[in-house]
C-alpha atoms as a PDB file:
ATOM      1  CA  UNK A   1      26.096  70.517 -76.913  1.00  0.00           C
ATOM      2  CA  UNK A   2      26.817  67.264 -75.107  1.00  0.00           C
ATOM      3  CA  UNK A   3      26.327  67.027 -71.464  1.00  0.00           C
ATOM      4  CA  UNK A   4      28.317  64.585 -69.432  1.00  0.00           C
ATOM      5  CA  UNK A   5      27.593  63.136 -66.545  1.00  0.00           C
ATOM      6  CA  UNK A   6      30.137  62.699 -63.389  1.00  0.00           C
ATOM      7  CA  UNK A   7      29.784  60.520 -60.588  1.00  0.00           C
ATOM      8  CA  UNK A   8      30.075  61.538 -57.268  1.00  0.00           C
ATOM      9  CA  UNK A   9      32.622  59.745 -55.615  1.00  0.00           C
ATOM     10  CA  UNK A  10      31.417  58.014 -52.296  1.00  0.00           C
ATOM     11  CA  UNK A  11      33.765  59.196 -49.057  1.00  0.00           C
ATOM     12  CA  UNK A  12      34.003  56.442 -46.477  1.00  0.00           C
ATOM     13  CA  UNK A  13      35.235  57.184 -43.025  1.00  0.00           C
ATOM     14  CA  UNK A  14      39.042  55.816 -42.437  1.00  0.00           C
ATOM     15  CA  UNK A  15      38.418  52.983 -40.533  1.00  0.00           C
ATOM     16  CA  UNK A  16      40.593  53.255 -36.854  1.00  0.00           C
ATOM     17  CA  UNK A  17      41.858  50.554 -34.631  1.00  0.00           C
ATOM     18  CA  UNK A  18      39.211  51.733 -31.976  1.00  0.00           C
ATOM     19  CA  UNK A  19      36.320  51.731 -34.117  1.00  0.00           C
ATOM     20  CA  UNK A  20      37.724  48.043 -34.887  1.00  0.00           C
ATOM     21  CA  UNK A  21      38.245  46.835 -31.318  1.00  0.00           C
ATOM     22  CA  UNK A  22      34.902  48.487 -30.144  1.00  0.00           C
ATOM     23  CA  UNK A  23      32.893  46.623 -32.774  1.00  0.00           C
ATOM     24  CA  UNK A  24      34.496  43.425 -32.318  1.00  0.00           C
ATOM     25  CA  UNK A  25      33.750  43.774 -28.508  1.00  0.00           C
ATOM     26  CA  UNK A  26      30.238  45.064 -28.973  1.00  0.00           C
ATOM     27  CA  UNK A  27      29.798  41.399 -31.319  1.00  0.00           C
ATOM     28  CA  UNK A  28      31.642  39.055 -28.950  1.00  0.00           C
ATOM     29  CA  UNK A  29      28.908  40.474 -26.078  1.00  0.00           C
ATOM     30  CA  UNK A  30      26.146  39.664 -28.432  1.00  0.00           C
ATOM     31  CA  UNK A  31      27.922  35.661 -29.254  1.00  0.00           C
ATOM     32  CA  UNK A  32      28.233  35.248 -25.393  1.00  0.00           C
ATOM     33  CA  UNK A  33      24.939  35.732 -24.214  1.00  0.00           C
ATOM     34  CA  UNK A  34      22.970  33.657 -27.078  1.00  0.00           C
ATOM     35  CA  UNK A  35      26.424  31.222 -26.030  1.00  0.00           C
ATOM     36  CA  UNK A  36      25.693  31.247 -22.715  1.00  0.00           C
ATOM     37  CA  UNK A  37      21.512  30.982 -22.942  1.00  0.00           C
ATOM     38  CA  UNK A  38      22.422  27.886 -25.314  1.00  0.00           C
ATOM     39  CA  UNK A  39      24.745  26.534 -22.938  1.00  0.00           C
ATOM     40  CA  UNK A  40      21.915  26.492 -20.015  1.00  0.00           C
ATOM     41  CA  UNK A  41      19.446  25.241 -22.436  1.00  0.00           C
ATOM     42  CA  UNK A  42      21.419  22.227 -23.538  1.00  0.00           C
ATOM     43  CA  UNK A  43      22.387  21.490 -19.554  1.00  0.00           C
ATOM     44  CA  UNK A  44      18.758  21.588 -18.195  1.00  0.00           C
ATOM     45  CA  UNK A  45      17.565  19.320 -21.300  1.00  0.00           C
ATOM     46  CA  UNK A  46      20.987  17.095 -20.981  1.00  0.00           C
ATOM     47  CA  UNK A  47      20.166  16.238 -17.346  1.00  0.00           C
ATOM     48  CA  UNK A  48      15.996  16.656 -17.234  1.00  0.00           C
ATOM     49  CA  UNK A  49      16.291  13.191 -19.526  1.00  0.00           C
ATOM     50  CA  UNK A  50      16.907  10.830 -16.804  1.00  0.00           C
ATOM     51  CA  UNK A  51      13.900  12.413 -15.077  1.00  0.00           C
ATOM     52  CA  UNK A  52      11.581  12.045 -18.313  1.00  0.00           C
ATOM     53  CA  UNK A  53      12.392   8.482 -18.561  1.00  0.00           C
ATOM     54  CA  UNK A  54      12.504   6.794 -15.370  1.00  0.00           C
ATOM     55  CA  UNK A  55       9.771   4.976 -13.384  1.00  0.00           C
ATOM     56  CA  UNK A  56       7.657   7.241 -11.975  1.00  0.00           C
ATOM     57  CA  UNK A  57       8.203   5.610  -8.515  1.00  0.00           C
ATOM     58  CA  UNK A  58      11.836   7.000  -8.354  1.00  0.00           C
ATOM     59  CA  UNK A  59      10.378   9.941  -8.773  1.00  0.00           C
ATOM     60  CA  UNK A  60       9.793  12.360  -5.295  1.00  0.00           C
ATOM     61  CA  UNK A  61       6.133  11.911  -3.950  1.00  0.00           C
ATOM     62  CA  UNK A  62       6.354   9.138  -6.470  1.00  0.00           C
ATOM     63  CA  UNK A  63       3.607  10.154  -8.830  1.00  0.00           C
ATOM     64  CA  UNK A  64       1.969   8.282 -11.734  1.00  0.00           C
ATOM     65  CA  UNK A  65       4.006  10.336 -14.074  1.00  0.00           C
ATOM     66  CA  UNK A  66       6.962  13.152 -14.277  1.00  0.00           C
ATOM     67  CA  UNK A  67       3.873  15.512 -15.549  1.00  0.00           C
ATOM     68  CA  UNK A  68       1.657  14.670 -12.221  1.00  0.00           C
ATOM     69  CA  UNK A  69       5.131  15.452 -10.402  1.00  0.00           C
ATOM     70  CA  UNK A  70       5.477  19.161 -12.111  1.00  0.00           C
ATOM     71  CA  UNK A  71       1.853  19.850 -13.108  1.00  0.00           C
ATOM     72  CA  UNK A  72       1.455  21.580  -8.763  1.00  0.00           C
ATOM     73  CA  UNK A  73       4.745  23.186  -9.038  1.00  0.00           C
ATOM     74  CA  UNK A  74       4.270  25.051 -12.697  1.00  0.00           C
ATOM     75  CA  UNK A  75       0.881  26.065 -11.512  1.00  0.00           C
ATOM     76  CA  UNK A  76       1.659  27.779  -7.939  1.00  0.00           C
ATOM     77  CA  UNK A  77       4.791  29.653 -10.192  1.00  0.00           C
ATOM     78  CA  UNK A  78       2.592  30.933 -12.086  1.00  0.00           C
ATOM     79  CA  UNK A  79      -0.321  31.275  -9.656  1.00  0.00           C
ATOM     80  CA  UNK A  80       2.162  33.441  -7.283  1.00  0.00           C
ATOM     81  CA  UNK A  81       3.701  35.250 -10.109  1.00  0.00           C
ATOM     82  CA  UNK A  82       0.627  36.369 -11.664  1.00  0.00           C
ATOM     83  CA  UNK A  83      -1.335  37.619  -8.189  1.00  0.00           C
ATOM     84  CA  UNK A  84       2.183  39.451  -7.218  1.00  0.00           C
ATOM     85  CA  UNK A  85       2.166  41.146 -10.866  1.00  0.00           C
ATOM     86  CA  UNK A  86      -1.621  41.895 -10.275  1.00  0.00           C
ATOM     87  CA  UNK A  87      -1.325  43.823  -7.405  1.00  0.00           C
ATOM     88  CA  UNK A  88       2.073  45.665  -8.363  1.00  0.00           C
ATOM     89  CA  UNK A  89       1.302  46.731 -11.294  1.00  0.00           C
ATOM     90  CA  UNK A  90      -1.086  49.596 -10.755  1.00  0.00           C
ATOM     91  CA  UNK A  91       0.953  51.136  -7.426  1.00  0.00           C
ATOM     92  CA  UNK A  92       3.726  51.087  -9.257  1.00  0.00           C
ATOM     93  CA  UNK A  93       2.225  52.982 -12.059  1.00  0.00           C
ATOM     94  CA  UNK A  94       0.917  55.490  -9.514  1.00  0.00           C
ATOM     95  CA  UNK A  95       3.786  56.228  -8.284  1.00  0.00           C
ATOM     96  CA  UNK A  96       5.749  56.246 -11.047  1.00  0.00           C
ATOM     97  CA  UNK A  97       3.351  58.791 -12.520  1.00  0.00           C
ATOM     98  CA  UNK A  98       3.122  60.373  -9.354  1.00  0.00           C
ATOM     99  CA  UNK A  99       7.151  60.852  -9.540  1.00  0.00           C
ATOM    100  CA  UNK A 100       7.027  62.256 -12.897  1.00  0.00           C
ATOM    101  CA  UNK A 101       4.453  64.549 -13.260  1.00  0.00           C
ATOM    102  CA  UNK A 102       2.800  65.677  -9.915  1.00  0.00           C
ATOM    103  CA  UNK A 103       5.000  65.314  -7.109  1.00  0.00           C
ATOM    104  CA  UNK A 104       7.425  68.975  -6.687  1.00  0.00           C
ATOM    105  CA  UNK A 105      11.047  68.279  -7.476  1.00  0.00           C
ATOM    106  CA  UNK A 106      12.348  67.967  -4.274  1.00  0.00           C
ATOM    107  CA  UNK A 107       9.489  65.027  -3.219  1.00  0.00           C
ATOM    108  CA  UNK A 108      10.586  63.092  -6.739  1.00  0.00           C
ATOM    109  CA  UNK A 109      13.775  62.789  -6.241  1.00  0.00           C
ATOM    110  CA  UNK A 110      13.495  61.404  -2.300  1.00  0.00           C
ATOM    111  CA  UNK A 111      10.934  58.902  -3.405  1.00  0.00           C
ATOM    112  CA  UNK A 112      12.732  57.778  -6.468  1.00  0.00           C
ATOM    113  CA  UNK A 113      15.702  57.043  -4.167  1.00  0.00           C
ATOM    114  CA  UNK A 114      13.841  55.901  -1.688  1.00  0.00           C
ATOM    115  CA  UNK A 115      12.020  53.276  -4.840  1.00  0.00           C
ATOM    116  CA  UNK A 116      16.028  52.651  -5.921  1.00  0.00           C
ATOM    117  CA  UNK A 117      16.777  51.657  -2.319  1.00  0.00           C
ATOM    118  CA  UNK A 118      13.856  49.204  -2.385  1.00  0.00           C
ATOM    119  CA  UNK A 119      15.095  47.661  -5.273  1.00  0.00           C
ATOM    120  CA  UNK A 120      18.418  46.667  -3.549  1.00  0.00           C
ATOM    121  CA  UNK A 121      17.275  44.993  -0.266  1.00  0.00           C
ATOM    122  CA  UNK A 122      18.069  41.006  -0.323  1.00  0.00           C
ATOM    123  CA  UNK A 123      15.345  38.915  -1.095  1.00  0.00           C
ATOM    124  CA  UNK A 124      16.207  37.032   2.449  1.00  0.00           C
ATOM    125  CA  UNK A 125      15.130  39.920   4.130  1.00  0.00           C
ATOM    126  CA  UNK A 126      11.665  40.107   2.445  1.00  0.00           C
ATOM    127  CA  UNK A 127      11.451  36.765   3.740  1.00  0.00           C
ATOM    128  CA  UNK A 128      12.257  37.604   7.174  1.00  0.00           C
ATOM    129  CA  UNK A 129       9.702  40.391   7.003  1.00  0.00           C
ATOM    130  CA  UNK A 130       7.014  38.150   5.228  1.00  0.00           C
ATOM    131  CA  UNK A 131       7.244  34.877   7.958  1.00  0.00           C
ATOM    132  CA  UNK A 132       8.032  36.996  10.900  1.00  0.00           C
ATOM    133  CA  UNK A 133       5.580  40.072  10.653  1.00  0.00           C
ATOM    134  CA  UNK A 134       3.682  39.875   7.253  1.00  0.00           C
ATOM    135  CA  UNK A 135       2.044  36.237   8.002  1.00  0.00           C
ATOM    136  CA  UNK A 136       1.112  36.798  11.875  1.00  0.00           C
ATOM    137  CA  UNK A 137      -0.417  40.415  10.781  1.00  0.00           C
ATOM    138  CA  UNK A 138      -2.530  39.060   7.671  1.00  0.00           C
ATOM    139  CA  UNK A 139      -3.786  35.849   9.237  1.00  0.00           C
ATOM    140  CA  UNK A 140      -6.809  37.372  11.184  1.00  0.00           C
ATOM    141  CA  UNK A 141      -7.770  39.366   7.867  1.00  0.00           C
ATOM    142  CA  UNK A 142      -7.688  36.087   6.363  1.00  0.00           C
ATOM    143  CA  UNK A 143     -10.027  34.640   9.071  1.00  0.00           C
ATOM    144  CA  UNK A 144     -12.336  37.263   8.454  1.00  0.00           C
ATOM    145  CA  UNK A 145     -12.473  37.058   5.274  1.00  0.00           C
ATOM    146  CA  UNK A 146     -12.902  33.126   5.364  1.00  0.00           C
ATOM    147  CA  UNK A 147     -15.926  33.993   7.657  1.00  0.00           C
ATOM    148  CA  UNK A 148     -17.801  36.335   5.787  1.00  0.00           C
ATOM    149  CA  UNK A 149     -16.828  35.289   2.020  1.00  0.00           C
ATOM    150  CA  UNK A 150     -16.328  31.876   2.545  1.00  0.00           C
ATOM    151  CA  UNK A 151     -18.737  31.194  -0.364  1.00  0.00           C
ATOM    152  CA  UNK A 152     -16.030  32.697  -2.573  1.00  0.00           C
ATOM    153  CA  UNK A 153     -13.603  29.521  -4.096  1.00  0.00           C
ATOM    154  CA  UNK A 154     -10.805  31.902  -3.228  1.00  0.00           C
ATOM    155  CA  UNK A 155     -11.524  32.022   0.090  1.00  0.00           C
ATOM    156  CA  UNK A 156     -12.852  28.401   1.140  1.00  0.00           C
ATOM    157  CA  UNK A 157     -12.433  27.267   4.468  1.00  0.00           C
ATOM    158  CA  UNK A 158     -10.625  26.078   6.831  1.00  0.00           C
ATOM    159  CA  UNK A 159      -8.182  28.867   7.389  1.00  0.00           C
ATOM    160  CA  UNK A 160      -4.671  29.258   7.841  1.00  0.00           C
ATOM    161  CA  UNK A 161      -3.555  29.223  11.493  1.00  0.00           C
ATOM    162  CA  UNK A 162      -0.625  30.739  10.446  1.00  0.00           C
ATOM    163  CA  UNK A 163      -0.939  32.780   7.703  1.00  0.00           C
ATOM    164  CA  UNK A 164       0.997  31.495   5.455  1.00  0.00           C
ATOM    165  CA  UNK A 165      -0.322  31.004   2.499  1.00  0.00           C
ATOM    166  CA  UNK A 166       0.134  31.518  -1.648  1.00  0.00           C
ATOM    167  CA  UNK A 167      -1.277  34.956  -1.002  1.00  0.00           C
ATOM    168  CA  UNK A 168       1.204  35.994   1.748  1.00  0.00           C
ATOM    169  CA  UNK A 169       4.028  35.395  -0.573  1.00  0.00           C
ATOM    170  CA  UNK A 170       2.112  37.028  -3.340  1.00  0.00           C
ATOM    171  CA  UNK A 171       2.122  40.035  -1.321  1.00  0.00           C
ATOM    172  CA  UNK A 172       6.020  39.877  -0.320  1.00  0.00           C
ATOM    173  CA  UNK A 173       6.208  39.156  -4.423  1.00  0.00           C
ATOM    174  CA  UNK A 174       4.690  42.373  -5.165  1.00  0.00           C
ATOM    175  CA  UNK A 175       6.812  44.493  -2.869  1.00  0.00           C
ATOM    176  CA  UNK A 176      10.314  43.342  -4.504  1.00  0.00           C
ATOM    177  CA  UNK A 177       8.967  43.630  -7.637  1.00  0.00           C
ATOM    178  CA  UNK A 178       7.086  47.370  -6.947  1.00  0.00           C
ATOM    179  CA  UNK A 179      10.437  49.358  -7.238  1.00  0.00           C
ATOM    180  CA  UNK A 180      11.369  47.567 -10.764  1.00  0.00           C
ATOM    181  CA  UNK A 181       8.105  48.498 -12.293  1.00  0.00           C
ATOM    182  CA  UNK A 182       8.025  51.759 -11.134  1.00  0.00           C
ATOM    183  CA  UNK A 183      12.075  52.491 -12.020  1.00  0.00           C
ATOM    184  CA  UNK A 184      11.548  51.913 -15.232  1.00  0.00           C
ATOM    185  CA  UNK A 185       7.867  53.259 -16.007  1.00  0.00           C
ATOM    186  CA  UNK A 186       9.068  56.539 -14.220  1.00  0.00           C
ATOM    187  CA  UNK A 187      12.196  56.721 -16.884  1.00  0.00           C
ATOM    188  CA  UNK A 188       9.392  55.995 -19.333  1.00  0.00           C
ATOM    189  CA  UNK A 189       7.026  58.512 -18.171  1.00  0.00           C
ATOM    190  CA  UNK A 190       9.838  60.947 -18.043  1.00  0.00           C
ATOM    191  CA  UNK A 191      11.256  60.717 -22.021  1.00  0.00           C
ATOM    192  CA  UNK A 192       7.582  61.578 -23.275  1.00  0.00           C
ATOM    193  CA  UNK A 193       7.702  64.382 -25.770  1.00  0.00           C
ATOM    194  CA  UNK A 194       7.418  67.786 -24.298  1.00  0.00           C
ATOM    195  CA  UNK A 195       5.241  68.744 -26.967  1.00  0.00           C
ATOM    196  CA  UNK A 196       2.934  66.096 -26.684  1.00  0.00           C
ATOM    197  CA  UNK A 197       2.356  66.995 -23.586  1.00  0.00           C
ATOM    198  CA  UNK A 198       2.111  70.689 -23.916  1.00  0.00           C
ATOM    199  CA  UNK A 199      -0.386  70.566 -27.060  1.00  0.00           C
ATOM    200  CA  UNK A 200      -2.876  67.953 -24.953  1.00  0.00           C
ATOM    201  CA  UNK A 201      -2.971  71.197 -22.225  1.00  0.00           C
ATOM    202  CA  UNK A 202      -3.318  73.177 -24.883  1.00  0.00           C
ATOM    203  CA  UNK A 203      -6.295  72.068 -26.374  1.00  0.00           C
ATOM    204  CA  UNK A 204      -8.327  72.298 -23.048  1.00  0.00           C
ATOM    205  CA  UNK A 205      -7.578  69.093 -21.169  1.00  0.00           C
ATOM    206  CA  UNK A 206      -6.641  68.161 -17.939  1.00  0.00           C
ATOM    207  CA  UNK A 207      -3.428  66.734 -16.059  1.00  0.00           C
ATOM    208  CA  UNK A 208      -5.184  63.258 -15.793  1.00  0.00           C
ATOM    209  CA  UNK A 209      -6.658  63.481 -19.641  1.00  0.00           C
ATOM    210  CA  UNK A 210      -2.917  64.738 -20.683  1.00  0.00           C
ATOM    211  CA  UNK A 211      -1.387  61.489 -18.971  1.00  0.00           C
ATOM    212  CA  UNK A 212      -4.571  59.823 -20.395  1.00  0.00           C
ATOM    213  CA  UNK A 213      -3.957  60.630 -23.780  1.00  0.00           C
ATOM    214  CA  UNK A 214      -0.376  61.570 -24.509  1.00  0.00           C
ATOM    215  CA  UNK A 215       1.904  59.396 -21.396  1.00  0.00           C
ATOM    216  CA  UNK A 216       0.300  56.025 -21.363  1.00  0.00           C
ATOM    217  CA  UNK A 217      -0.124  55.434 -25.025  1.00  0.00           C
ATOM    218  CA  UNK A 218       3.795  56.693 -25.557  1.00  0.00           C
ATOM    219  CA  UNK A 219       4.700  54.820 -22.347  1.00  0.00           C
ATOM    220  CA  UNK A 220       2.512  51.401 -23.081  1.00  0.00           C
ATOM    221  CA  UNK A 221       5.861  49.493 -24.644  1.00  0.00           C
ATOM    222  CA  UNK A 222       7.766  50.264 -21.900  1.00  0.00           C
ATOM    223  CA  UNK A 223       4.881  49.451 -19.035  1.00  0.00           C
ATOM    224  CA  UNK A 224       4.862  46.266 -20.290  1.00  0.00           C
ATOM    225  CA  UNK A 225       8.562  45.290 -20.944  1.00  0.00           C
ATOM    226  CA  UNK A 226       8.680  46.637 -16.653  1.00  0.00           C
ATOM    227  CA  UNK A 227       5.698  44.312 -16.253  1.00  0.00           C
ATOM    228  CA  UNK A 228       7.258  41.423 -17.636  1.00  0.00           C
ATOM    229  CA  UNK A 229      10.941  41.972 -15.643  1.00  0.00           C
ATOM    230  CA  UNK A 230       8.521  42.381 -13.045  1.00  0.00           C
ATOM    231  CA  UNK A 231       7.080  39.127 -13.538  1.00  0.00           C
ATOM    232  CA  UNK A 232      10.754  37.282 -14.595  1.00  0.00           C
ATOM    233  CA  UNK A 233      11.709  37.996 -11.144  1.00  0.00           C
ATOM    234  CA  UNK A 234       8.325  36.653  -9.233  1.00  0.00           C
ATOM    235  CA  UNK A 235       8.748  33.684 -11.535  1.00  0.00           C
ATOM    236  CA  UNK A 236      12.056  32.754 -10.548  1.00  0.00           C
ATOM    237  CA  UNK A 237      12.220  33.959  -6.481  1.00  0.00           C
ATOM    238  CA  UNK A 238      13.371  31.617  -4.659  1.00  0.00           C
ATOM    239  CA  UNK A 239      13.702  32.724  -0.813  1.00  0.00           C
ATOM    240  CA  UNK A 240      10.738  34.467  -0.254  1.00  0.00           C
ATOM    241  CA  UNK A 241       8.644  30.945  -1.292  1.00  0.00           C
ATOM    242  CA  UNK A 242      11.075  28.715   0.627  1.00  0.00           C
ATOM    243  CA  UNK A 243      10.548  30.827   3.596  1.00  0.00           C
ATOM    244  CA  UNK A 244       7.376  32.503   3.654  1.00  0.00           C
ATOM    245  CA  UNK A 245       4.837  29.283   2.056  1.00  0.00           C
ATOM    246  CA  UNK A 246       3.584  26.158   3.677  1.00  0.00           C
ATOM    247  CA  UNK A 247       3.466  24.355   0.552  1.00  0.00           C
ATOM    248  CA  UNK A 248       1.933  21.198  -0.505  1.00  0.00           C
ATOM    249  CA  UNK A 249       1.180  19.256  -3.905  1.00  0.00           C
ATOM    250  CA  UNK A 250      -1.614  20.686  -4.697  1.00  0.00           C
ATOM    251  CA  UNK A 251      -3.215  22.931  -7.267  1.00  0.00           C
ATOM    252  CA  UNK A 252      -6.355  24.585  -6.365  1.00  0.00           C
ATOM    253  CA  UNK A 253      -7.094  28.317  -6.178  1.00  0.00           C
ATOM    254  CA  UNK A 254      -7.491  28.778  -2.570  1.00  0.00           C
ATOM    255  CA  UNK A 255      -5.709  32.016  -1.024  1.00  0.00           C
ATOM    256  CA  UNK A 256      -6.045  31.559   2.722  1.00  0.00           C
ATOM    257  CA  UNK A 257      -5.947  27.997   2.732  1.00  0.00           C
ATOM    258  CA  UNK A 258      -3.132  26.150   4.726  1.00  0.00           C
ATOM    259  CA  UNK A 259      -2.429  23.639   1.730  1.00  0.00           C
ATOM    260  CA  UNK A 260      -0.454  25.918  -1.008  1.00  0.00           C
ATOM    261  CA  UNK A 261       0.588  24.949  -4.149  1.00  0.00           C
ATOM    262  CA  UNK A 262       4.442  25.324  -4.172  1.00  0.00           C
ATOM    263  CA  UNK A 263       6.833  26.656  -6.834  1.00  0.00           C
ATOM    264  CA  UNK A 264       9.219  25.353  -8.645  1.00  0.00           C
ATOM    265  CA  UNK A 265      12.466  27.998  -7.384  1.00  0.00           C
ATOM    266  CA  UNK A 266      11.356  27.191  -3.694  1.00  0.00           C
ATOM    267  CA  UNK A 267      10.925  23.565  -4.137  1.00  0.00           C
ATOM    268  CA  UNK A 268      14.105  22.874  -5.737  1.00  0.00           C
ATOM    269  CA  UNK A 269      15.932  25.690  -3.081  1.00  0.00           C
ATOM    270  CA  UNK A 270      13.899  22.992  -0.177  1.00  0.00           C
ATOM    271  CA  UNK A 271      14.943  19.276  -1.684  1.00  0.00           C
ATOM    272  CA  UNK A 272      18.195  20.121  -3.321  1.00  0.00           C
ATOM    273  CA  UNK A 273      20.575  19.634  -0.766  1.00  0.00           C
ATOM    274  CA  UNK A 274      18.891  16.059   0.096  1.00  0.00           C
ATOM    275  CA  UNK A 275      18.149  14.928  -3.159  1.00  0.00           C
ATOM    276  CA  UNK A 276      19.965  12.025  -4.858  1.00  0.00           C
ATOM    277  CA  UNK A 277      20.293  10.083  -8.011  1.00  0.00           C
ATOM    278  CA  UNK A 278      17.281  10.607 -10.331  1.00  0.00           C
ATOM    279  CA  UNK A 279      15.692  13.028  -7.800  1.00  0.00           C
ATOM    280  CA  UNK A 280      18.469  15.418  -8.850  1.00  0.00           C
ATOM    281  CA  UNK A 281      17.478  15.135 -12.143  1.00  0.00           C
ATOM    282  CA  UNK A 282      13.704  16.338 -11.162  1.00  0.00           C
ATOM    283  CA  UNK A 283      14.682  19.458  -9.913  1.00  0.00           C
ATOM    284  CA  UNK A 284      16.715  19.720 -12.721  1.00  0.00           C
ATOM    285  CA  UNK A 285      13.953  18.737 -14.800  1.00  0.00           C
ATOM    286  CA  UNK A 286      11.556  21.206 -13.137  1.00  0.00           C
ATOM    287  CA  UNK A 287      14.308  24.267 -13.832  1.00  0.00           C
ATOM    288  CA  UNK A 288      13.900  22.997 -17.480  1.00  0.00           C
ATOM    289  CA  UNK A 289       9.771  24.058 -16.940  1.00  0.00           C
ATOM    290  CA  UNK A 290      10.520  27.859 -15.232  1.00  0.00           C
ATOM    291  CA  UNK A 291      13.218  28.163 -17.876  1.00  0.00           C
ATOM    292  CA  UNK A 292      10.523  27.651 -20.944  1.00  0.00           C
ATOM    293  CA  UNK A 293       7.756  29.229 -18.986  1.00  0.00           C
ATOM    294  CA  UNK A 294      10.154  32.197 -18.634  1.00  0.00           C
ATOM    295  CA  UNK A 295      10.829  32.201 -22.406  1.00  0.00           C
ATOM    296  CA  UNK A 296       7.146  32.209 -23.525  1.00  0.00           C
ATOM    297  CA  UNK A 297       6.549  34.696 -21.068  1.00  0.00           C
ATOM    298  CA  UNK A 298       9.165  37.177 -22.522  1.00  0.00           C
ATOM    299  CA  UNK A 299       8.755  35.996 -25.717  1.00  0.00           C
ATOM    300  CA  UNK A 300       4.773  36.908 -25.810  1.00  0.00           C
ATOM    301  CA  UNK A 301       5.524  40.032 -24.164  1.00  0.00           C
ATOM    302  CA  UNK A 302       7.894  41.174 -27.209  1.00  0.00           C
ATOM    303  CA  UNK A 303       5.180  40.704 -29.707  1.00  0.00           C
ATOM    304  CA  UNK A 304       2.724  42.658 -27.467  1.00  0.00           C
ATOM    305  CA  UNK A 305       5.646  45.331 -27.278  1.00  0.00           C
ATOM    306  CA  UNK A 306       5.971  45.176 -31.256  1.00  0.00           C
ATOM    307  CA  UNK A 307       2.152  45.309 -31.872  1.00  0.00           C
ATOM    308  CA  UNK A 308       2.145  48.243 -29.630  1.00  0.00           C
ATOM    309  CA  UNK A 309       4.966  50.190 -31.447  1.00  0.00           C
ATOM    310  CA  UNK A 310       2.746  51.174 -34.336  1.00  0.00           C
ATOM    311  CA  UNK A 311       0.299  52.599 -32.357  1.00  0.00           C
ATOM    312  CA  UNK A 312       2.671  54.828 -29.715  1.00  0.00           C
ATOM    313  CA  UNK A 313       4.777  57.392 -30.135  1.00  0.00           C
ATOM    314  CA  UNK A 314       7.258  55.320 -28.871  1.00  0.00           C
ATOM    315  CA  UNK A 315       9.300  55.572 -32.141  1.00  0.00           C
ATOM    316  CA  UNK A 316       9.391  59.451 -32.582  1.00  0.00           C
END
């Protein structure tokens, strides 16, 4: 008795005109945005030569070099960036959490608008608030803390008579940056499994050792892809700085002090419209810096994210 074998034939979907047109669209998104990243990329290196090359002395504040020119302004970006990211980070969380699991229903969904309104003010009205009622209200704080921890390099004297300083726009930072965090860790928060949740209360533990144990660690890719669009948009502010700091080329730590080092958003937004010939090509050439220090931001915070994967239950 011989058997024989028949092969199954394989049934493929008709292909339709929308499926076509969809996918074509969907691929001529993805070829425009690396086009367009590309595009900015070649600009800022295209026009960031002249600025390489030429004699320090045509330079603005005339340095000994292009790097003694940018090494103030990459430094307060960061600097400003970083403190703003420090002290958003963990309110947002809390509220976020707060949002999600122990506010009642009726108190979540006023504070997440009120957290979606936040997001939408213009940054020129953070700086409004910052120089006009943040600074004045800070600067005897600052005095006092001058006074008493003066021994602290963060707080070396003399003080700001004014108040503004790299910390004042750090805290401004931190509020436009607070309801991006916490938008997206709430949505996070909110798609953990159900069951997760329920077997951690199951076996005995509390609300805080439930979050502990079955939230954060499912949550942890997403708190830090919020962190770092968090941090994207301190990086790159531009207002706020130009508004709110007293800056000068300088890099030291000092929070209250009244010499600040400046960044590179509000230093181009203050000498742009006066600069000429090869000082255009500074500011130019400084973009070129907040665009790479951008990129190895994001780009270190997608390995973290992929590291991370493997040990949440991020991917069901």
């Amino acid at each position: 008795m011989t058997s024989t074998s028949k092969t199954t034939p394989v049934l493929r979907a008709k292909s339709r005109p929308a499926d076509r047109i969809f996918s074509g669209s969907t691929l001529a998104a993805g070829v425009l945005i690396l086009t367009a990243l590309a595009a900015v990329a070649v600009f800022l290196i295209a026009q960031s030569i002249p600025a390489l090359v030429a004699n320090p002395e045509e330079l603005p504040t005339s340095p000994s070099s292009f790097w003694e020119y940018v090494a103030p302004l990459a430094f307060g970006t960061v600097w400003a960036a970083a403190l703003a990211l420090l002290m958003a980070l963990p309110v947002s969380l809390g509220i976020a959490l707060f949002i999600s699991h122990y506010a009642p229903r009726r108190i979540a969904q006023v504070l997440g608008y009120i957290v979606d309104l936040l997001a939408a003010v213009p940054s020129v009205v953070f700086g409004l608030w910052g120089i006009k009622v943040l600074a004045p209200f800070v600067q005897p704080f600052y005095a006092w803390l001058v006074d008493n921890f003066g021994w602290i390099p963060l707080f070396t004297p003399p003080v700001s008579g004014t108040g503004r300083t790299i910390l004042t726009v750090a805290i401004v930072l931190a509020v436009m940056v607070l309801p991006i965090i916490t938008a997206v860790c709430r949505e996070v928060f909110l798609q953990t499994p159900r069951l997760h949740e329920e077997a951690a209360l199951a076996l005995g533990a509390t609300r805080w050792e439930m979050i502990h144990t079955a939230v954060l660690p499912f949550g942890m890719p997403g708190i830090i892809s919020a962190a770092m669009l968090g941090l994207g948009r301190a990086l790159g502010e531009t207002m706020v700085v130009a508004m709110v700091l007293s800056p000068a080329m300088v890099i030291h730590f000092v929070l209250t002090g009244s010499a600040n080092p400046p960044t590179i958003a509000g230093n181009i937004a203050l000498n742009f419209p006066e600069a000429h010939g090869v000082g255009v090509n500074a500011l130019i050439a400084t973009g070129l810096i907040l665009f790479i220090i951008t990129l190895i931001v994001n780009s270190a915070a997608r390995v973290v994210i992929n590291r991370r994967k493997a040990f949440s239950g991020a991917n069901g």
